[in-house]
C-alpha atoms as a PDB file:
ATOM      1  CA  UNK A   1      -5.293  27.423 -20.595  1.00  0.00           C
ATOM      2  CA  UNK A   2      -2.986  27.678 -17.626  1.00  0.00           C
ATOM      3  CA  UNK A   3      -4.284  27.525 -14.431  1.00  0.00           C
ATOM      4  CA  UNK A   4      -3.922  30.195 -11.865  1.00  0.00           C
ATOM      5  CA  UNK A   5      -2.118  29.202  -8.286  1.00  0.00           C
ATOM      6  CA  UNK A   6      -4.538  29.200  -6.090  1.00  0.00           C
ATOM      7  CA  UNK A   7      -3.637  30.429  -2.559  1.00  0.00           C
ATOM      8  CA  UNK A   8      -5.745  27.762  -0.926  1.00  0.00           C
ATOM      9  CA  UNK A   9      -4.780  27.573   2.996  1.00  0.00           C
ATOM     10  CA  UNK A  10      -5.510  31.656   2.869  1.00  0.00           C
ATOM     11  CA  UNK A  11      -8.557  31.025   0.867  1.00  0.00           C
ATOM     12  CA  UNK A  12     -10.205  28.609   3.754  1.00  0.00           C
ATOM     13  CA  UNK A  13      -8.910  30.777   7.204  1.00  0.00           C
ATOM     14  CA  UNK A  14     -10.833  33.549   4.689  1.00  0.00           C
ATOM     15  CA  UNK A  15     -13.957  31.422   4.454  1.00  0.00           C
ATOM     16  CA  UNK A  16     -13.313  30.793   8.823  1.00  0.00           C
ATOM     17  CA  UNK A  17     -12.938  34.323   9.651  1.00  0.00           C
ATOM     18  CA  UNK A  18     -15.417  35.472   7.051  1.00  0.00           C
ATOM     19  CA  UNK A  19     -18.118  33.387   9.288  1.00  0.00           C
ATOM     20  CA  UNK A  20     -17.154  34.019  12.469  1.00  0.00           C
ATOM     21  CA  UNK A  21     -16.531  37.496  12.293  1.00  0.00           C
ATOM     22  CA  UNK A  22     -13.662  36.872  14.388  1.00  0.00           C
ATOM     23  CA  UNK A  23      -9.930  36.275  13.737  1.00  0.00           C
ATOM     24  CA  UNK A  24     -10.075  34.804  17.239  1.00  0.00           C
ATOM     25  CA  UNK A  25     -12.661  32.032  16.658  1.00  0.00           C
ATOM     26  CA  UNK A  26     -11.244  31.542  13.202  1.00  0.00           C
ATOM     27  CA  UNK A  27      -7.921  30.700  15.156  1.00  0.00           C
ATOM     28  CA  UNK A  28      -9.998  28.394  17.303  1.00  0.00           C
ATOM     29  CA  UNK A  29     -11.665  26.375  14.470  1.00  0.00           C
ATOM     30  CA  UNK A  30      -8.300  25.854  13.111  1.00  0.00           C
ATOM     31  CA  UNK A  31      -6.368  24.889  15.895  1.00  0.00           C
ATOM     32  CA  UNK A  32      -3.522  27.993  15.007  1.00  0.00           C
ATOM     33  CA  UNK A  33      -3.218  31.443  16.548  1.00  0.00           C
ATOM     34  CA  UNK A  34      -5.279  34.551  15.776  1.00  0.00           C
ATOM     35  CA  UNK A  35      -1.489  35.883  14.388  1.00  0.00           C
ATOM     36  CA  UNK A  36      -0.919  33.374  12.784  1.00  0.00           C
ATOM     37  CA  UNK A  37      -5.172  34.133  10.769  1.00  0.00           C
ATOM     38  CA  UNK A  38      -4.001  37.610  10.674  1.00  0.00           C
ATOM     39  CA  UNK A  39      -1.054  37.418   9.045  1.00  0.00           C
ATOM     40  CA  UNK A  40      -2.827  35.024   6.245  1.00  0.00           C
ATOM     41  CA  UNK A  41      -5.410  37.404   6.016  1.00  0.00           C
ATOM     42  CA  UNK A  42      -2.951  40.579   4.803  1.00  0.00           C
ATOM     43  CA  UNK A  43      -1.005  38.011   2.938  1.00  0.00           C
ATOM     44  CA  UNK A  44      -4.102  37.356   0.708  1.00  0.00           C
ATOM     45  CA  UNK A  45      -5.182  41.405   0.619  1.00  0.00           C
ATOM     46  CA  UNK A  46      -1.480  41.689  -0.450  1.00  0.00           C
ATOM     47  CA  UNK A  47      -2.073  38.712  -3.204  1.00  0.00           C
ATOM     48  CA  UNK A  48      -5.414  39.621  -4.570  1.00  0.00           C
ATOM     49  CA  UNK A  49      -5.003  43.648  -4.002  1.00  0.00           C
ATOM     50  CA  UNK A  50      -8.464  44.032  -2.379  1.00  0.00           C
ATOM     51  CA  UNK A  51      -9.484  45.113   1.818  1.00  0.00           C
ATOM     52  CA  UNK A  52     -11.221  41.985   2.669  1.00  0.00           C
ATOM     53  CA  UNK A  53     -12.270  42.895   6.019  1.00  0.00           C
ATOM     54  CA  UNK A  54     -12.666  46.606   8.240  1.00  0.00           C
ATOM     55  CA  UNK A  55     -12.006  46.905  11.789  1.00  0.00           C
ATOM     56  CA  UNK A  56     -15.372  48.940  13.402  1.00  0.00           C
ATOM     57  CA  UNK A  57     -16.550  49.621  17.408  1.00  0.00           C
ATOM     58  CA  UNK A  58     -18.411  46.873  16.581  1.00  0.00           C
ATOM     59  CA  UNK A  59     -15.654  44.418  15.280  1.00  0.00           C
ATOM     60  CA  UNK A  60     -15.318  43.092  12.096  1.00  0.00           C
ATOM     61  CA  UNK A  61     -16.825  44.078   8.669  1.00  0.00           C
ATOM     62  CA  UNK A  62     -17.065  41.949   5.372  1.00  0.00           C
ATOM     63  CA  UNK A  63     -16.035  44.697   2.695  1.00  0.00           C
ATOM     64  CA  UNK A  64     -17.778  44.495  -0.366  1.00  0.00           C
ATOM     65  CA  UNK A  65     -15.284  42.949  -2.459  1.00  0.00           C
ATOM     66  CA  UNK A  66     -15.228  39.896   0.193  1.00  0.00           C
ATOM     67  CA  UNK A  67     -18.855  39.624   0.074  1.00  0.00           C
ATOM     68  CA  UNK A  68     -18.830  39.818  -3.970  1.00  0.00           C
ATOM     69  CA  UNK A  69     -16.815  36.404  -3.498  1.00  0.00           C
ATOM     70  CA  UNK A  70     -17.929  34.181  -1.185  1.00  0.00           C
ATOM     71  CA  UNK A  71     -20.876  32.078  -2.465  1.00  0.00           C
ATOM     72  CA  UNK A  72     -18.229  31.086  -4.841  1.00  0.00           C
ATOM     73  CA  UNK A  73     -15.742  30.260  -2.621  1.00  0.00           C
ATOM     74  CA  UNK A  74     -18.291  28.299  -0.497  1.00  0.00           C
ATOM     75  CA  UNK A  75     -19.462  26.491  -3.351  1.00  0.00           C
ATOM     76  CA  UNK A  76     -15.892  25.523  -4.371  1.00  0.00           C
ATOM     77  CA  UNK A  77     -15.109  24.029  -0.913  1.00  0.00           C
ATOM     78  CA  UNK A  78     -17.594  22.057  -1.118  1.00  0.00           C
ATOM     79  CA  UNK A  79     -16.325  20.957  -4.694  1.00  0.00           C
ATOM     80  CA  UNK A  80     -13.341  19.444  -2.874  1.00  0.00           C
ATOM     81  CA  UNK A  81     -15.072  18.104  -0.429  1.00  0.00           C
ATOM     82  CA  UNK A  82     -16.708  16.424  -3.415  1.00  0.00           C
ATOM     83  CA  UNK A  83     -13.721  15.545  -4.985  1.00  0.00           C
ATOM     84  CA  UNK A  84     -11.636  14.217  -1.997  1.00  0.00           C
ATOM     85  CA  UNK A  85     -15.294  11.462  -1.217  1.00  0.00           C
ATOM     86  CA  UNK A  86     -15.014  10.170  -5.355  1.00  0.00           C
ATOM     87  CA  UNK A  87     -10.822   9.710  -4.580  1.00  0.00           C
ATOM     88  CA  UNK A  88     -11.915   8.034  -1.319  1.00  0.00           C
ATOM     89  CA  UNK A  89     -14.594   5.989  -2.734  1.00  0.00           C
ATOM     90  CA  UNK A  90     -12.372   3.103  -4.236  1.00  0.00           C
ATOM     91  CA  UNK A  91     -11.182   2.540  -0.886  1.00  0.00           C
ATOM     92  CA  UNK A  92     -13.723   1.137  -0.185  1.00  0.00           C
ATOM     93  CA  UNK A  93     -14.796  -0.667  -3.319  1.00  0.00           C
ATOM     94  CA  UNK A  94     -15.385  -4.656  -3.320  1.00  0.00           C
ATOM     95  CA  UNK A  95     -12.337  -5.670  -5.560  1.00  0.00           C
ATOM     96  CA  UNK A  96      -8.614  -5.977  -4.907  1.00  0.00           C
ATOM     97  CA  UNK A  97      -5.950  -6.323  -7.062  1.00  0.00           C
ATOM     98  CA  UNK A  98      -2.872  -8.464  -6.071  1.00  0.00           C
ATOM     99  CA  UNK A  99       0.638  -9.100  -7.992  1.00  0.00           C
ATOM    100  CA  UNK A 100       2.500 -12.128  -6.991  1.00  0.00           C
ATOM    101  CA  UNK A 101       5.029 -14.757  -8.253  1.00  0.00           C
ATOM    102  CA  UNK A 102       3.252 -17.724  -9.355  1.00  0.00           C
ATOM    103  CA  UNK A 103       5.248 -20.176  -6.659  1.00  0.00           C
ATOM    104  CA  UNK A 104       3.940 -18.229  -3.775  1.00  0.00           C
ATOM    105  CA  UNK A 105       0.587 -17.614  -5.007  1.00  0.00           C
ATOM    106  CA  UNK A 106      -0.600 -20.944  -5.342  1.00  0.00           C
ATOM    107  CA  UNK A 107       1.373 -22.611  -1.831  1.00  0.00           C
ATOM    108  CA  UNK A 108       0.872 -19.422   0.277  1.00  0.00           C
ATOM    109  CA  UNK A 109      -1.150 -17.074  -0.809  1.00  0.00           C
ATOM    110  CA  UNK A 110      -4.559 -18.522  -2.819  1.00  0.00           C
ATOM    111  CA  UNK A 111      -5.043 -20.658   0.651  1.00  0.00           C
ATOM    112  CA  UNK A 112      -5.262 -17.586   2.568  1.00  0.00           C
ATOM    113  CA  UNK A 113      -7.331 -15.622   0.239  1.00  0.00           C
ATOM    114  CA  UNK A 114      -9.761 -18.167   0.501  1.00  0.00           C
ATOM    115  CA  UNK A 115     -10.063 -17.904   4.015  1.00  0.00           C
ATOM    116  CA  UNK A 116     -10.527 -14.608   3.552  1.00  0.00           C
ATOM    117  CA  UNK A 117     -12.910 -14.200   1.179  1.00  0.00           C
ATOM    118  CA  UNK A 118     -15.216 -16.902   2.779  1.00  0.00           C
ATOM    119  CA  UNK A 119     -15.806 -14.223   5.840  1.00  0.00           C
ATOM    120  CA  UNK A 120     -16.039 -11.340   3.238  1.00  0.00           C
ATOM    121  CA  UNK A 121     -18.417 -12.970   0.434  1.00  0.00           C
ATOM    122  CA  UNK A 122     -18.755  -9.417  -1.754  1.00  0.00           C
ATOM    123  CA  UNK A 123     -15.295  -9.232  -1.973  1.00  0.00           C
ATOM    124  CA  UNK A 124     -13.383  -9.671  -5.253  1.00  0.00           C
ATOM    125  CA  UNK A 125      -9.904 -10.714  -5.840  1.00  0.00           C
ATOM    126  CA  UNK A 126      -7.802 -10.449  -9.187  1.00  0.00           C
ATOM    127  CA  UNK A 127      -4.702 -11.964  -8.859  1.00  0.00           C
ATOM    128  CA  UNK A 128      -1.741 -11.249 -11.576  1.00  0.00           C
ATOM    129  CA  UNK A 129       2.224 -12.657 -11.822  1.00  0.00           C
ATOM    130  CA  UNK A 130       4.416 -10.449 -10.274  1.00  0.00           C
ATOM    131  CA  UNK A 131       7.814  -9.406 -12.536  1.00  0.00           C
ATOM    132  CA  UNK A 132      11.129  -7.306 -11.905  1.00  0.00           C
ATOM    133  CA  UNK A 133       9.528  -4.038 -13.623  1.00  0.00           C
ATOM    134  CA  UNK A 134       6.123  -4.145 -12.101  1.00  0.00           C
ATOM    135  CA  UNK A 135       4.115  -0.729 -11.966  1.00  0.00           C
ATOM    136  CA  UNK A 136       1.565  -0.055  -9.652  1.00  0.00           C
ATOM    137  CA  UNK A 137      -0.029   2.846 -11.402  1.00  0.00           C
ATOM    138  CA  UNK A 138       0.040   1.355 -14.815  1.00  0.00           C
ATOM    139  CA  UNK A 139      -0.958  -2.196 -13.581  1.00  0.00           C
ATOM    140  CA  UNK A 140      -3.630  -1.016 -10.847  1.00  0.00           C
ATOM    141  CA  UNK A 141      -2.514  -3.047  -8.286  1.00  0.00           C
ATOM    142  CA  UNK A 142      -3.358  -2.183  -4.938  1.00  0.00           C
ATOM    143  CA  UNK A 143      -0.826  -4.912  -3.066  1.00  0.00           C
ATOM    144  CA  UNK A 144       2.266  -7.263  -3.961  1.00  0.00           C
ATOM    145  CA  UNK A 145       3.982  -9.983  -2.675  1.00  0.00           C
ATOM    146  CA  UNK A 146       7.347  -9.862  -3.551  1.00  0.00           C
ATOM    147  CA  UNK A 147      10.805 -12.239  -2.677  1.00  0.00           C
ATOM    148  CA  UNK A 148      13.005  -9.373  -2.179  1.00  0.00           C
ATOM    149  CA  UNK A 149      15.233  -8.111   0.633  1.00  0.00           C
ATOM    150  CA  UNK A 150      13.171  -5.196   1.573  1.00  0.00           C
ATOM    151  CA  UNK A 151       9.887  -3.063   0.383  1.00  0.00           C
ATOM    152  CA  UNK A 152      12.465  -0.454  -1.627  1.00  0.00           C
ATOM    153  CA  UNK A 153      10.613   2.715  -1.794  1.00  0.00           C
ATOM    154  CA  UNK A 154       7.543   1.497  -1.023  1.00  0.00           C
ATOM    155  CA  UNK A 155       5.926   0.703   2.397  1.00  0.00           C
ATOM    156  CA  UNK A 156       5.638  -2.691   3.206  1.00  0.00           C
ATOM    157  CA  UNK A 157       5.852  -5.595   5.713  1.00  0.00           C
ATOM    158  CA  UNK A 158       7.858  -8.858   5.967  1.00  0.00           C
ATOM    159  CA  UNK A 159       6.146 -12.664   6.188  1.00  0.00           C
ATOM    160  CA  UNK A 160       7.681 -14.932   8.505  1.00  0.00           C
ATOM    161  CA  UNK A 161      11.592 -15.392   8.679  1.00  0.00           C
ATOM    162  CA  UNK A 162      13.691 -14.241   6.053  1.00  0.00           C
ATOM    163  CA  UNK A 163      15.028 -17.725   5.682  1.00  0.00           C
ATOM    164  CA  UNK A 164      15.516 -21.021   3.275  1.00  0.00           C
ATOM    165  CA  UNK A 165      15.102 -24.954   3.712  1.00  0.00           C
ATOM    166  CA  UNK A 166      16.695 -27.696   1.723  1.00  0.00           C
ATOM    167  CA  UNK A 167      13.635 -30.218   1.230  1.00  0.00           C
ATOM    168  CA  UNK A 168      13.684 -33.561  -0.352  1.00  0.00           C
ATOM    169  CA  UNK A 169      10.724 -36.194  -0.877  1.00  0.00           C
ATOM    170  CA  UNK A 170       9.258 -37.676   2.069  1.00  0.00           C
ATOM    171  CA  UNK A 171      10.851 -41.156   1.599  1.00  0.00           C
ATOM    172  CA  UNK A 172      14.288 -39.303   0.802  1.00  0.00           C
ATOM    173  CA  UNK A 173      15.932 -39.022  -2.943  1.00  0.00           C
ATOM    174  CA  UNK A 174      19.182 -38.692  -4.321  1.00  0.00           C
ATOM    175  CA  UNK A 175      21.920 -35.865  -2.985  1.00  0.00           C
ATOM    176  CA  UNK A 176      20.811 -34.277  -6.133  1.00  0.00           C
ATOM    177  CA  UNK A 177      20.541 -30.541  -6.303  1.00  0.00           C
ATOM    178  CA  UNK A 178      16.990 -29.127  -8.229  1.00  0.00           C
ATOM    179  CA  UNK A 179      17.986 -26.027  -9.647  1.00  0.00           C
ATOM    180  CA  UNK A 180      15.709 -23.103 -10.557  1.00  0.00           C
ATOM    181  CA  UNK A 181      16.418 -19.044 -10.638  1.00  0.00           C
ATOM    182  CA  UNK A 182      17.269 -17.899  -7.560  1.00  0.00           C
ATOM    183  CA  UNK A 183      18.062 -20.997  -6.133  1.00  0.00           C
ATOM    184  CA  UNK A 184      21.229 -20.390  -3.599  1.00  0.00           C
ATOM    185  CA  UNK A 185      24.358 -21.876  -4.676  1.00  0.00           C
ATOM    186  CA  UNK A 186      25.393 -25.345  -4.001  1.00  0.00           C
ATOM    187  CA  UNK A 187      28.116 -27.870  -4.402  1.00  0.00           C
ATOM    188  CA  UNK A 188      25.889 -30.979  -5.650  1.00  0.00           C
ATOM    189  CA  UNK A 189      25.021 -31.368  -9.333  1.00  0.00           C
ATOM    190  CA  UNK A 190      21.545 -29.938 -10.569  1.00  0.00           C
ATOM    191  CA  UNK A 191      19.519 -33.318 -11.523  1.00  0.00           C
ATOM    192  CA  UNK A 192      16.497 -30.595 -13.206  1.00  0.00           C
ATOM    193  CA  UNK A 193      16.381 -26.964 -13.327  1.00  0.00           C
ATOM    194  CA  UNK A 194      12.675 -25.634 -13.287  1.00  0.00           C
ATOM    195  CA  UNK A 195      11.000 -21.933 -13.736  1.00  0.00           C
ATOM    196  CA  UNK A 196      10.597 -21.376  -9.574  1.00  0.00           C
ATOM    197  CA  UNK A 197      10.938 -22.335  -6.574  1.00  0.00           C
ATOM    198  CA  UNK A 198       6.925 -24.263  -6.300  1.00  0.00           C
ATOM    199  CA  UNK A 199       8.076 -26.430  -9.066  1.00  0.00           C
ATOM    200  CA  UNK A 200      11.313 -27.193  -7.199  1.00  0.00           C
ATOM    201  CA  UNK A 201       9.369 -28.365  -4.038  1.00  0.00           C
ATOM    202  CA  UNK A 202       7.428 -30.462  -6.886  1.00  0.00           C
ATOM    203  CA  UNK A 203       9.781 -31.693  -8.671  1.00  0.00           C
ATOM    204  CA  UNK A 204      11.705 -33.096  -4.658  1.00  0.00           C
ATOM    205  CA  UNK A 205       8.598 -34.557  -4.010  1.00  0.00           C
ATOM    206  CA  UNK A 206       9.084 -36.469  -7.653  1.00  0.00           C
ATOM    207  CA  UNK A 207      12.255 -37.947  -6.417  1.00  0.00           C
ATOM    208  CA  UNK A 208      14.166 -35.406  -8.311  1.00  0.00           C
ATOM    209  CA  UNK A 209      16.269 -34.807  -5.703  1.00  0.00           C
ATOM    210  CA  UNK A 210      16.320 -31.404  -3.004  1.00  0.00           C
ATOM    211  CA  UNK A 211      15.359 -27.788  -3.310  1.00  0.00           C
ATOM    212  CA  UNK A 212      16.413 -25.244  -1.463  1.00  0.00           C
ATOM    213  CA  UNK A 213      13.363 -22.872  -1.204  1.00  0.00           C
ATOM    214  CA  UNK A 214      12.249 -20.183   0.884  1.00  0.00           C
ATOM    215  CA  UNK A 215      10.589 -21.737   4.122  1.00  0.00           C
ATOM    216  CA  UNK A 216       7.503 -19.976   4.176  1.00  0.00           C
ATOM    217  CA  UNK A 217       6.937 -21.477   0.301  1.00  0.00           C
ATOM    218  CA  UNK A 218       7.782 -24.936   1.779  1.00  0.00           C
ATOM    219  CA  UNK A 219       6.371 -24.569   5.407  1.00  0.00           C
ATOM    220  CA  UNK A 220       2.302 -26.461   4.207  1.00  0.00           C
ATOM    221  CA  UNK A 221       4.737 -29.409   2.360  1.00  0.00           C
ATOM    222  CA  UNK A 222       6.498 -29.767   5.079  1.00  0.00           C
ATOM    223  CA  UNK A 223       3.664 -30.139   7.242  1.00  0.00           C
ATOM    224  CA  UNK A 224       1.699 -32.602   5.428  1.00  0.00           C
ATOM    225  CA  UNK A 225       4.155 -34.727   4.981  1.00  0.00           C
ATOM    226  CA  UNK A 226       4.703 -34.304   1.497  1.00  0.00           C
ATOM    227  CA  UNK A 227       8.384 -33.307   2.177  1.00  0.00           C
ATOM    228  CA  UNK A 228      10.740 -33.231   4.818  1.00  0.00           C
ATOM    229  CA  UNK A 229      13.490 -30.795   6.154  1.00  0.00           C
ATOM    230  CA  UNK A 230      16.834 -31.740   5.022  1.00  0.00           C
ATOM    231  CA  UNK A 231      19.740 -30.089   7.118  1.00  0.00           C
ATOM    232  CA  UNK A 232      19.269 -26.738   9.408  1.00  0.00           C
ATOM    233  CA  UNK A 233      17.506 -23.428   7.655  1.00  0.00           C
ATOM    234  CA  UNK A 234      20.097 -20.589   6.365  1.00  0.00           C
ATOM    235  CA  UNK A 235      19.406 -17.180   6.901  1.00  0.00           C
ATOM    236  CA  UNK A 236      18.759 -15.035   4.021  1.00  0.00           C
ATOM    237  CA  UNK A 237      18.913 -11.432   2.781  1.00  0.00           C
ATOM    238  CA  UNK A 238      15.685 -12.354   0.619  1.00  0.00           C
ATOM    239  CA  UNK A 239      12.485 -12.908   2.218  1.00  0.00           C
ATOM    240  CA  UNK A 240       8.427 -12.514   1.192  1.00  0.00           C
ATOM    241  CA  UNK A 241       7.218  -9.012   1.823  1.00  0.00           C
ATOM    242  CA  UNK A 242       3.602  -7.333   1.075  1.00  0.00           C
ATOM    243  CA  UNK A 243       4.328  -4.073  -0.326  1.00  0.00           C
ATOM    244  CA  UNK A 244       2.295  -0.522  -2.215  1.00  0.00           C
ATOM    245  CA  UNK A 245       3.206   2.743  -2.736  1.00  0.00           C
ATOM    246  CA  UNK A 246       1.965   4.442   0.545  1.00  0.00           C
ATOM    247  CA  UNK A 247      -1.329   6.011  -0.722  1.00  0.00           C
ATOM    248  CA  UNK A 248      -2.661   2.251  -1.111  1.00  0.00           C
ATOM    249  CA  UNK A 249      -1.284   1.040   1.645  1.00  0.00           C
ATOM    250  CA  UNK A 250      -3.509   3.654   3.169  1.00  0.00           C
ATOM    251  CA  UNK A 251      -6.321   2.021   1.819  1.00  0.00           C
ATOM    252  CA  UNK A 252      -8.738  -0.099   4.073  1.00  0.00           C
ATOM    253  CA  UNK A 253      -9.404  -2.944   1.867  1.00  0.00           C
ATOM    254  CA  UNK A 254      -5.650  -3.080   2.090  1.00  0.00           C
ATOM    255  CA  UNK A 255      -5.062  -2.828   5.486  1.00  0.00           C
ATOM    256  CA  UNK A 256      -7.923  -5.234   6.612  1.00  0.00           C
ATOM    257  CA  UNK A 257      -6.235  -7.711   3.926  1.00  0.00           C
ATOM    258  CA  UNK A 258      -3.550  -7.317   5.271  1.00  0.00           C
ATOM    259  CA  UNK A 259      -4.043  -7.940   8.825  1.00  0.00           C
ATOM    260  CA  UNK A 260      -5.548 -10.974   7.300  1.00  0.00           C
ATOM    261  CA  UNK A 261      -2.482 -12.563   5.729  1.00  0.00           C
ATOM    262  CA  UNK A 262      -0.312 -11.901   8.981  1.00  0.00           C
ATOM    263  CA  UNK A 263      -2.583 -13.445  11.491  1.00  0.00           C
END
């Protein structure tokens, strides 16, 4: 059965006016002008073709038909209200969902979760690979850390410099170029090609040869010692952003994660 359009912003300066007695103090609770109650007001006689309120020496009246109503109306606020606390309450539930490529996850990302979760011990993590066609809604996912040149039409933020590092072994390797997808282009002949750019970093510290990979996936190799920095970095379109669609970026849990990752 269809639903009927509910006129709900004249339904609530109703349920204001209706209590105060007042299109004045109606105004005042919410924060517009008593015009601006009384025009809503005749709008809504003019929708539901009933007086809702007379004008006496005494001010206003609740007609009949407006007091034949109201319980109901009441009750159905508070319905939403209702409604609008079960949405909320995920925000605030003890498990997070995170897509991610499987590089970044396990050299960036698992570290800092663990940190994390050691000053938040009831919290939950479930972590998933990231891909080209990945759907919040269908996947519910409430963040994702992307290589990409921007958060698209999500919201998001970017990690560290949009940049890349050519890395080799830490005793040096051949001028050999360890090719994966994604991997900028390069004059020296690929010695391996491999499914990522963490397995590139690997397979340089192997003695494969050097990987060009985004810094902030090479930054804890280079570090420890495990590689070293080959050359200056390049600048890059493509960088590591967090992104959601804005009602969970809205989220909390998100934000406090968040603020966690960048700090």
């Amino acid at each position: 059965m269809k639903r009927t359009h509910l006129p709900l912003n004249g339904l609530r300066v109703l349920d204001a006016a209706a209590r105060h007695l007042s299109f004045t103090r109606a105004a005042d609770e919410l924060a517009v002008t008593p015009a601006a109650v009384g025009q809503q007001i005749r709008a809504l006689e003019d929708l539901l073709g009933v007086v809702l309120f007379r004008r006496t020496p005494k001010g206003l009246e609740l007609t009949p038909e407006t007091e034949a109503g109201l319980e109901a109306l009441r009750a159905g606020f508070l319905e939403f209200e209702e409604a609008v606390r079960a949405m909320q309450a995920g925000q605030s539930s003890s498990s997070l969902t995170i897509a991610a490529p499987r590089d970044i996850t396990a050299k960036w990302l698992q570290p800092r979760l663990a940190s994390y979760a050691a000053s938040q011990p009831d919290l939950k993590f479930a972590l998933v690979a990231a891909d080209e066609t990945l759907d919040f809604t269908e996947a519910n996912l409430d963040l994702a850390l992307r290589l990409t040149d921007g958060p698209g039409e999500h919201e998001g933020v970017k990690l560290g410099e949009a940049s890349f590092v050519t890395v080799e072994a830490a005793d040096g390797g051949p001028e050999l170029r360890v090719d994966w997808p994604g991997c900028p282009t390069a004059s020296e002949p690929a010695a391996i090609r491999v499914a990522d750019a963490g397995l590139a970093i690997e397979a340089a510290i192997n003695g494969f040869g050097r990987a060009t990979v985004p810094l902030l996936l090479a930054q804890a190799d280079i570090e420890a010692g495990r590689v070293k920095q080959v050359g200056e970095q390049q600048a890059s379109t493509l960088g590591y952003w967090l992104i959601a669609p804005l009602p969970q970026w809205r989220q909390k849990k998100v934000k406090a994660l968040i603020e966690a990752l960048l700090s």
